[in-house]
C-alpha atoms as a PDB file:
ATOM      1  CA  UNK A   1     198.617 -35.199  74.508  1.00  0.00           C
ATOM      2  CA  UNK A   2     197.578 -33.887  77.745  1.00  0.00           C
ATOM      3  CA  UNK A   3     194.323 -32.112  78.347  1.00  0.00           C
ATOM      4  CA  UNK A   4     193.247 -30.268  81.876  1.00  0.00           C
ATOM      5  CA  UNK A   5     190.260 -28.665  82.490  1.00  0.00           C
ATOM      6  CA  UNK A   6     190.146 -26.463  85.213  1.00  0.00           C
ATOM      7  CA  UNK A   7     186.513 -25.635  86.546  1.00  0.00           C
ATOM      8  CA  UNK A   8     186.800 -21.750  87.958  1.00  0.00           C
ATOM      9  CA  UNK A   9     183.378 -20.187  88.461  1.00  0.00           C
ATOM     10  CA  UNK A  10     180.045 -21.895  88.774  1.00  0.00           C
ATOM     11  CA  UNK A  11     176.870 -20.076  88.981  1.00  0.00           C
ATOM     12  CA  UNK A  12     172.852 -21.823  89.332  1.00  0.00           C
ATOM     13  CA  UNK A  13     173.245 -21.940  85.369  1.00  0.00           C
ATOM     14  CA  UNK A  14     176.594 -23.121  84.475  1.00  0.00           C
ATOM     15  CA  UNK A  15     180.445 -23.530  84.689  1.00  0.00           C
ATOM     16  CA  UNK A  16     182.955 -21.780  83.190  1.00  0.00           C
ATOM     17  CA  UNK A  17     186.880 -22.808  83.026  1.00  0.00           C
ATOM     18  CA  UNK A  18     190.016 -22.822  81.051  1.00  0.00           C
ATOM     19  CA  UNK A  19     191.048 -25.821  79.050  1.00  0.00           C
ATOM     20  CA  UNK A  20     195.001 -26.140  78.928  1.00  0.00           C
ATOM     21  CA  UNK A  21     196.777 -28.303  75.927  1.00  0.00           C
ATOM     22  CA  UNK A  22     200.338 -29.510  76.929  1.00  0.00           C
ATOM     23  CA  UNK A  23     200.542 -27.023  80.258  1.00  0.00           C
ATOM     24  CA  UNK A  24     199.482 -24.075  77.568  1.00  0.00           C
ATOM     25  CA  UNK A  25     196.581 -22.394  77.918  1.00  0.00           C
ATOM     26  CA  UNK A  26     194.349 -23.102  74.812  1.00  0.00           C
ATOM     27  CA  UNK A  27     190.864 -21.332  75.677  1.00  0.00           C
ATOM     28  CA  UNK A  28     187.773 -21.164  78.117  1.00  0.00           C
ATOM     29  CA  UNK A  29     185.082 -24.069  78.912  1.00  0.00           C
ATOM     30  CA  UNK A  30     181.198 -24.217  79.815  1.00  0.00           C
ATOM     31  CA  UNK A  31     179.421 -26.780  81.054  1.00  0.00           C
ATOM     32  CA  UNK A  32     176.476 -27.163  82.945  1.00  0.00           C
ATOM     33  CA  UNK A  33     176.247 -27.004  86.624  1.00  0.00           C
ATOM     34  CA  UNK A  34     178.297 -29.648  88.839  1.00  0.00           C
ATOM     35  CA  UNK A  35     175.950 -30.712  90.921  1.00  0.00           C
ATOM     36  CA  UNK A  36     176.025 -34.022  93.877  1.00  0.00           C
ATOM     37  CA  UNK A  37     172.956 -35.706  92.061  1.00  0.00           C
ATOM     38  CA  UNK A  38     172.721 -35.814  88.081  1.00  0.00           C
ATOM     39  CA  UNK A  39     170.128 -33.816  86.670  1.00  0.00           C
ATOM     40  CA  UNK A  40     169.538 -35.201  82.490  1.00  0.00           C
ATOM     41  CA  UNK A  41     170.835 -32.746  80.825  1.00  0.00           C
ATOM     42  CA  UNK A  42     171.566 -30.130  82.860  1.00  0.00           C
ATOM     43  CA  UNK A  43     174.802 -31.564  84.710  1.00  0.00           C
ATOM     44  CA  UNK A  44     178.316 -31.347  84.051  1.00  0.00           C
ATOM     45  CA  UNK A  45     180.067 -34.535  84.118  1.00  0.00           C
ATOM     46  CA  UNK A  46     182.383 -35.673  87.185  1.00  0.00           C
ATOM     47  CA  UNK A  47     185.798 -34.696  88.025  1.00  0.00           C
ATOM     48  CA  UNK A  48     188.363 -37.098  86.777  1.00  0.00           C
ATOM     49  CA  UNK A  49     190.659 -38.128  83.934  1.00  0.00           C
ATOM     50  CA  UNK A  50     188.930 -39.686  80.529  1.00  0.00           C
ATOM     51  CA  UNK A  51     190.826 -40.496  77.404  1.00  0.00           C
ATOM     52  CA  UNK A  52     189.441 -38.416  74.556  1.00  0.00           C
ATOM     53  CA  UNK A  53     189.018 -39.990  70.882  1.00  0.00           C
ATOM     54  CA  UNK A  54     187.912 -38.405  67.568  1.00  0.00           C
ATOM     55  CA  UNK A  55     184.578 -40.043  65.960  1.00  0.00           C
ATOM     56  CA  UNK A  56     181.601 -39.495  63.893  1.00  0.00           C
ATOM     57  CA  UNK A  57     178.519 -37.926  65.977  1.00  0.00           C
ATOM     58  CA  UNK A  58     175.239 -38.323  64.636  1.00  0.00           C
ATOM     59  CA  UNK A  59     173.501 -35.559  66.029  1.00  0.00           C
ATOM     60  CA  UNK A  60     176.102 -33.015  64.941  1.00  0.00           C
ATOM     61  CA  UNK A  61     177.350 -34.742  61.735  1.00  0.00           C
ATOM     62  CA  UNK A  62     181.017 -34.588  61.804  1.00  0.00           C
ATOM     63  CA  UNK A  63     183.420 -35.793  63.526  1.00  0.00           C
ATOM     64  CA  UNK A  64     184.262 -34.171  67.220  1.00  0.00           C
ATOM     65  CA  UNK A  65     186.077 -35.369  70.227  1.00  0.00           C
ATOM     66  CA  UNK A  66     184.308 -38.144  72.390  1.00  0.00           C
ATOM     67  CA  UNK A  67     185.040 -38.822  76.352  1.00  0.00           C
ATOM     68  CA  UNK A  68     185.145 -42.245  76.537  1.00  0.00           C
ATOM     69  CA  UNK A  69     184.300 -44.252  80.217  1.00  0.00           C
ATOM     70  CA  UNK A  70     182.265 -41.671  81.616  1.00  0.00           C
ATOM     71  CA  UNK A  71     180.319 -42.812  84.853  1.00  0.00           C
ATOM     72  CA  UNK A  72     176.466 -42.451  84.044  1.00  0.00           C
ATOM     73  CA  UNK A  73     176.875 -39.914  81.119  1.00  0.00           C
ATOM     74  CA  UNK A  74     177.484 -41.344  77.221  1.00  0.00           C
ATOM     75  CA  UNK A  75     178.282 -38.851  73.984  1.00  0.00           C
ATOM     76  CA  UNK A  76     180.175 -36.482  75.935  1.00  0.00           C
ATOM     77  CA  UNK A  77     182.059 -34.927  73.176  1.00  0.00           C
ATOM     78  CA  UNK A  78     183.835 -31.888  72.791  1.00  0.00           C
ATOM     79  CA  UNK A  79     182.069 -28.722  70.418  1.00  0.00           C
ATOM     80  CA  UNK A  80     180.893 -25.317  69.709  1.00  0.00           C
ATOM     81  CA  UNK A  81     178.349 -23.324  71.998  1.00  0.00           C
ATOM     82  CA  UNK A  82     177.781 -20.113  73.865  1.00  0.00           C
ATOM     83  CA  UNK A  83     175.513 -21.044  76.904  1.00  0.00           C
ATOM     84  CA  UNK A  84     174.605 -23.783  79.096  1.00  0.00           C
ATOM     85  CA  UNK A  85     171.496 -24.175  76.241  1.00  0.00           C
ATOM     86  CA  UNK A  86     173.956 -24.945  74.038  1.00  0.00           C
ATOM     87  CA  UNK A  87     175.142 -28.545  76.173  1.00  0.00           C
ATOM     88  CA  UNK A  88     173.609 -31.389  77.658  1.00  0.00           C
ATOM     89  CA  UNK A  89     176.814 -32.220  79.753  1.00  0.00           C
ATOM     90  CA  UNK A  90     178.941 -31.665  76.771  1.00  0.00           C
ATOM     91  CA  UNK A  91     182.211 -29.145  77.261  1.00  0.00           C
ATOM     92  CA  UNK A  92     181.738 -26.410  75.082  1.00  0.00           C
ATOM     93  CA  UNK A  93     185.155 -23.919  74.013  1.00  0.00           C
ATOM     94  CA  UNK A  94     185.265 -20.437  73.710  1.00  0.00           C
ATOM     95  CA  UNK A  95     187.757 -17.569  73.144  1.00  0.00           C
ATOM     96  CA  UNK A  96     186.001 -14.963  75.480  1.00  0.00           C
ATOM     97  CA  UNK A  97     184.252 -15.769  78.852  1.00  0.00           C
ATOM     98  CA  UNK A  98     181.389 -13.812  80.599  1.00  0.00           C
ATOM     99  CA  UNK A  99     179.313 -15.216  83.444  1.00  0.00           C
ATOM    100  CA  UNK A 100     176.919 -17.882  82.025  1.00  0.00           C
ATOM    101  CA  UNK A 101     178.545 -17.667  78.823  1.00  0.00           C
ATOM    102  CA  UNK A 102     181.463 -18.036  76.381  1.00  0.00           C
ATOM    103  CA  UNK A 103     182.438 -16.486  72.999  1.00  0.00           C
ATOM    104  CA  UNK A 104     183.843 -17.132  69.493  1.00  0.00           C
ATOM    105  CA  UNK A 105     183.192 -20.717  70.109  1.00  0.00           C
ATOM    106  CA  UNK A 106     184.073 -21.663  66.457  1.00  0.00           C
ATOM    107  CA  UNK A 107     187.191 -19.830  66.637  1.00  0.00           C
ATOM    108  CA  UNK A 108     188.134 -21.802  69.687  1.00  0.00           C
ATOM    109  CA  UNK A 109     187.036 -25.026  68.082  1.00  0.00           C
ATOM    110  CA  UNK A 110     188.755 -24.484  65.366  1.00  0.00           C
ATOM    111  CA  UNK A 111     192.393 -23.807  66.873  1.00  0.00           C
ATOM    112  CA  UNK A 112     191.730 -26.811  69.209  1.00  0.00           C
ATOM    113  CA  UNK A 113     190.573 -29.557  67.036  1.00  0.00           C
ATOM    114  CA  UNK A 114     193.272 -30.068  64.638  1.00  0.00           C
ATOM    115  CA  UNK A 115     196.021 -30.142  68.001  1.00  0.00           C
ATOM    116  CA  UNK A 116     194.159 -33.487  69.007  1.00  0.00           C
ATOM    117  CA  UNK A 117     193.527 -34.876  65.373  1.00  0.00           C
ATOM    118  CA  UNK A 118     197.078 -34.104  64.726  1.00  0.00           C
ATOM    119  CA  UNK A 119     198.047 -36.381  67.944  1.00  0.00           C
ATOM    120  CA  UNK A 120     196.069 -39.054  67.577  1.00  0.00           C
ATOM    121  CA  UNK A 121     197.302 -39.691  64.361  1.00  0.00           C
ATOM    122  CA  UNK A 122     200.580 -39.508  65.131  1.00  0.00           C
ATOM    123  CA  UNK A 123     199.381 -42.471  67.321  1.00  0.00           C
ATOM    124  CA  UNK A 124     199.726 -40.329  70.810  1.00  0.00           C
ATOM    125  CA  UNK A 125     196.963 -40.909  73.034  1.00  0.00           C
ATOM    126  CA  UNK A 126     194.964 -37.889  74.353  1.00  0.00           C
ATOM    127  CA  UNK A 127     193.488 -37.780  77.769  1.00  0.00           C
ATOM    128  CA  UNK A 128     191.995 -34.913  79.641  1.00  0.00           C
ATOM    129  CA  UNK A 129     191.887 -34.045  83.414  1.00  0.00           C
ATOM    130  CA  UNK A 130     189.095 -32.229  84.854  1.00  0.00           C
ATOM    131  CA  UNK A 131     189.611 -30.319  88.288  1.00  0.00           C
ATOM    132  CA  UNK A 132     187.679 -27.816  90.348  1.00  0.00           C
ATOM    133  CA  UNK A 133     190.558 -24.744  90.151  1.00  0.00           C
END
C-alpha cells in the first residue's frame, strides 16, 4: 500500500495537506510547521519516504500507525487531532480543512485505519511519501 502526503499550505502555526491511499484521495493532514532547524515539538518531520507499521503506543493506548527510520524524530505515528496543539510532529487526519486546523478527525481516522491494518495483514507493506505540493 502506497501512502503520499502532499504538504499544500503552511502558515507560522502549522501545515495542512491531503493524504492520498493508492493514488485516491483519502482525507486532509496537519502537522506542525516545516521548518530548516528542528524545534521539539513544534516541527513537522522531513520530506521523504518511511515505511509505516501498526503497534501499540503507550501514550495513546491503542494501537496506531508508527513511521519507522525517521531522521532525529521517534513515535511519529499516525492519529486524531484538530490543531497543531494536538501534535508533537505527529500527522494528524481530518475530513474538513481550515487554516491552522482540520475537522472530523475521528471520522477520518476511522475510514483510514482499517485500509492499512487490512494491508499489512494481508502481508503488503505500507510506505508513505511526503512532498511539498
Amino acid at each position: 500500500m502506497e501512502l503520499r502526503l502532499l504538504r499544500k499550505t503552511g502558515t507560522d502555526a502549522s501545515t495542512v495537506g491531503e493524504l492520498y491511499v493508492d493514488g485516491q484521495f483519502q482525507c486532509y493532514t496537519l502537522e506542525p510547521v516545516v521548518r530548516p532547524l528542528k524545534i521539539q515539538g513544534r516541527t513537522a518531520i522531513p520530506a521523504g519516504r518511511y515505511q509505516v507499521i501498526v503497534n501499540f503506543s503507550q501514550r495513546f493506548q491503542r494501537d496506531l500507525p508508527l513511521l519507522l527510520d525517521v531522521p532525529d524524530f521517534d513515535g511519529i505515528r499516525i492519529h486524531t487531532g484538530n490543531t497543531a496543539k494536538d501534535t508533537e510532529g505527529c500527522i494528524l487526519v481530518g475530513q474538513s480543512k481550515a487554516e491552522n486546523y482540520i475537522g472530523a478527525s475521528r471520522a477520518a481516522f476511522a475510514e483510514l485505519f482499517p485500509k492499512l491494518q487490512a494491508a499489512l495483514a494481508a502481508g503488503q507493506a505500507v510506505h508513505i511519501d511526503i512532498v511539498a505540493a
